[in-house]
N, C-alpha and C. Protein backbone atom coordinates (compact mmCIF):
# COMPACT_ATOMS: atom_id res chain seq x y z
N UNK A 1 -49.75 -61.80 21.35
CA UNK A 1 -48.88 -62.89 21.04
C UNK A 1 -47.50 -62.40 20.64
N UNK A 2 -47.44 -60.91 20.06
CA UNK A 2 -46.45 -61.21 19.60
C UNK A 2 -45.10 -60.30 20.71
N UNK A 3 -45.94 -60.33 21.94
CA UNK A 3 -44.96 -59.49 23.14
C UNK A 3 -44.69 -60.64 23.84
N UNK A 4 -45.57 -61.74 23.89
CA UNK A 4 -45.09 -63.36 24.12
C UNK A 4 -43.64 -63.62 23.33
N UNK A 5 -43.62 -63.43 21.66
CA UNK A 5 -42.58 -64.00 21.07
C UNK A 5 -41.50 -63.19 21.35
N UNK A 6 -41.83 -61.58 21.97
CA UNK A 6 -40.55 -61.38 21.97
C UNK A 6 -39.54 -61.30 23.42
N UNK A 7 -40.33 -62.31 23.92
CA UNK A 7 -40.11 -62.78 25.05
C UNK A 7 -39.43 -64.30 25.44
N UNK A 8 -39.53 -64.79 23.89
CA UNK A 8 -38.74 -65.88 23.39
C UNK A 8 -39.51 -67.08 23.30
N UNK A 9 -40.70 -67.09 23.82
CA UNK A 9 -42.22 -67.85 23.45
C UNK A 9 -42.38 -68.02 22.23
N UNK A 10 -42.03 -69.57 21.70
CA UNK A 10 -42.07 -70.02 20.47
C UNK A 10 -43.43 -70.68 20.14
N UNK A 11 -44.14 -71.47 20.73
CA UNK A 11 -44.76 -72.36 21.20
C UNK A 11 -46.11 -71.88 21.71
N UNK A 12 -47.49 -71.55 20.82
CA UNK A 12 -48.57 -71.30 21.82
C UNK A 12 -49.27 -73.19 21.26
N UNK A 13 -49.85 -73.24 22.34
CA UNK A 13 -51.31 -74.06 22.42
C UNK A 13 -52.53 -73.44 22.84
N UNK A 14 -53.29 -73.07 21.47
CA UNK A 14 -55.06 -72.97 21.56
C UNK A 14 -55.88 -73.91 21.19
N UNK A 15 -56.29 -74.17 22.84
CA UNK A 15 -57.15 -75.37 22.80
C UNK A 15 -58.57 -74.81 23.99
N UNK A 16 -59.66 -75.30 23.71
CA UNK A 16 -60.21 -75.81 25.43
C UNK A 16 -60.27 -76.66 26.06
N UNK A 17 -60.88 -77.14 26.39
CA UNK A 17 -61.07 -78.58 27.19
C UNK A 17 -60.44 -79.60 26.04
N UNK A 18 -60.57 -81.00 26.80
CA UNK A 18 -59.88 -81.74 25.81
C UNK A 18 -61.17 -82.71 25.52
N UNK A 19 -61.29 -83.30 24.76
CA UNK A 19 -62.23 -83.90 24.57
C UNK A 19 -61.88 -85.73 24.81
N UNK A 20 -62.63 -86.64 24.57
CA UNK A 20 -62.68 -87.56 25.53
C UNK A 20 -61.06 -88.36 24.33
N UNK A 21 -61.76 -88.20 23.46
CA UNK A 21 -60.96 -89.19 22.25
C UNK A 21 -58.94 -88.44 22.55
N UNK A 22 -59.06 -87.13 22.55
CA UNK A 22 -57.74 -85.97 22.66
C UNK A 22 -57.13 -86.74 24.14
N UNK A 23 -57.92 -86.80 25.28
CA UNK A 23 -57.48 -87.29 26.72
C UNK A 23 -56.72 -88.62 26.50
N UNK A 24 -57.55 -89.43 25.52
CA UNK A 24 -56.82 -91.31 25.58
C UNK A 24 -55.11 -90.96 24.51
N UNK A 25 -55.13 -90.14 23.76
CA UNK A 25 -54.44 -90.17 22.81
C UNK A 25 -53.18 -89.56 23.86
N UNK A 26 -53.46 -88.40 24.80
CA UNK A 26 -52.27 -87.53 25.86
C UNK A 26 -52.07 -88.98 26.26
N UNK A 27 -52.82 -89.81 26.95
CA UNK A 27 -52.48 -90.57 27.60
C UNK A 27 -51.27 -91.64 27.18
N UNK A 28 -51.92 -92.17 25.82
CA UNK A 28 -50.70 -93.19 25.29
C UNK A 28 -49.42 -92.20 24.85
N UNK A 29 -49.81 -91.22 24.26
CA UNK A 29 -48.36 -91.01 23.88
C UNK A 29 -47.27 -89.91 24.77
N UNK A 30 -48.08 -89.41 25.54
CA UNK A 30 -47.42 -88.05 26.68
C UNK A 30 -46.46 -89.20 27.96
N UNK A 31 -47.98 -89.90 28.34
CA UNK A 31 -47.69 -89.89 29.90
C UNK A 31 -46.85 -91.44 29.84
N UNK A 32 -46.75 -92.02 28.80
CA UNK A 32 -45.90 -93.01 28.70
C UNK A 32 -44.44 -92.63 28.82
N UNK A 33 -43.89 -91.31 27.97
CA UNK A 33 -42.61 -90.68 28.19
C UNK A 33 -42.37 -90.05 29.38
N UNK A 34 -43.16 -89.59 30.05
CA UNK A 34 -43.17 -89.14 31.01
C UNK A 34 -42.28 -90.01 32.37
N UNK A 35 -41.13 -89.30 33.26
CA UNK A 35 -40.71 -89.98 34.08
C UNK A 35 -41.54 -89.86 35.53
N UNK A 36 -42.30 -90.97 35.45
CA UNK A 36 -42.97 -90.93 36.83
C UNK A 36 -42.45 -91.36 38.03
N UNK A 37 -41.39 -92.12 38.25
CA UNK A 37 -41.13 -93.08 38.93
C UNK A 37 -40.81 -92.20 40.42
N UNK A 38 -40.07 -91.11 40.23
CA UNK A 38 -40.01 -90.29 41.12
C UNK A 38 -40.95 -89.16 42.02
N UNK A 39 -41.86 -89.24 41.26
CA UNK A 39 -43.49 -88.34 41.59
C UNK A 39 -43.96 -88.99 43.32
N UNK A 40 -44.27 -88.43 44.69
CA UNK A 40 -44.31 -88.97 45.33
C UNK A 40 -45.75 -89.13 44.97
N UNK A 41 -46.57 -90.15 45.79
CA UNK A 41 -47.41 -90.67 45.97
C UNK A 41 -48.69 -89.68 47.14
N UNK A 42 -49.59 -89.27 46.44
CA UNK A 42 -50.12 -88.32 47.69
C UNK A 42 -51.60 -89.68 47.93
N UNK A 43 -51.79 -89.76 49.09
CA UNK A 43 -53.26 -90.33 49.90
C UNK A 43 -53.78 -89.58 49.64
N UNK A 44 -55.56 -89.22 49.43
CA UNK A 44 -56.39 -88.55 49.75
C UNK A 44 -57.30 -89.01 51.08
């Protein structure tokens, strides 16, 4: 970590998976700020 910081890496996140309750919470508060409008649209 600390050849990360001196690399100017302020910022770690240790996490694993997210859990179900962590996913709804990204959801309201991340992906609401988030500018989507421009993201193209992929078909599967």
């Amino acid at each position: 970590m600390l050849e990360y910081a001196d690399l100017g890496i302020e910022t770690f996140i240790f996490s694993g998976y997210p859990h179900l309750q962590e996913a709804y919470r990204i959801d309201e508060l991340l992906f609401g700020r988030l500018p989507l409008e421009n993201i193209p649209v992929v078909e599967l």
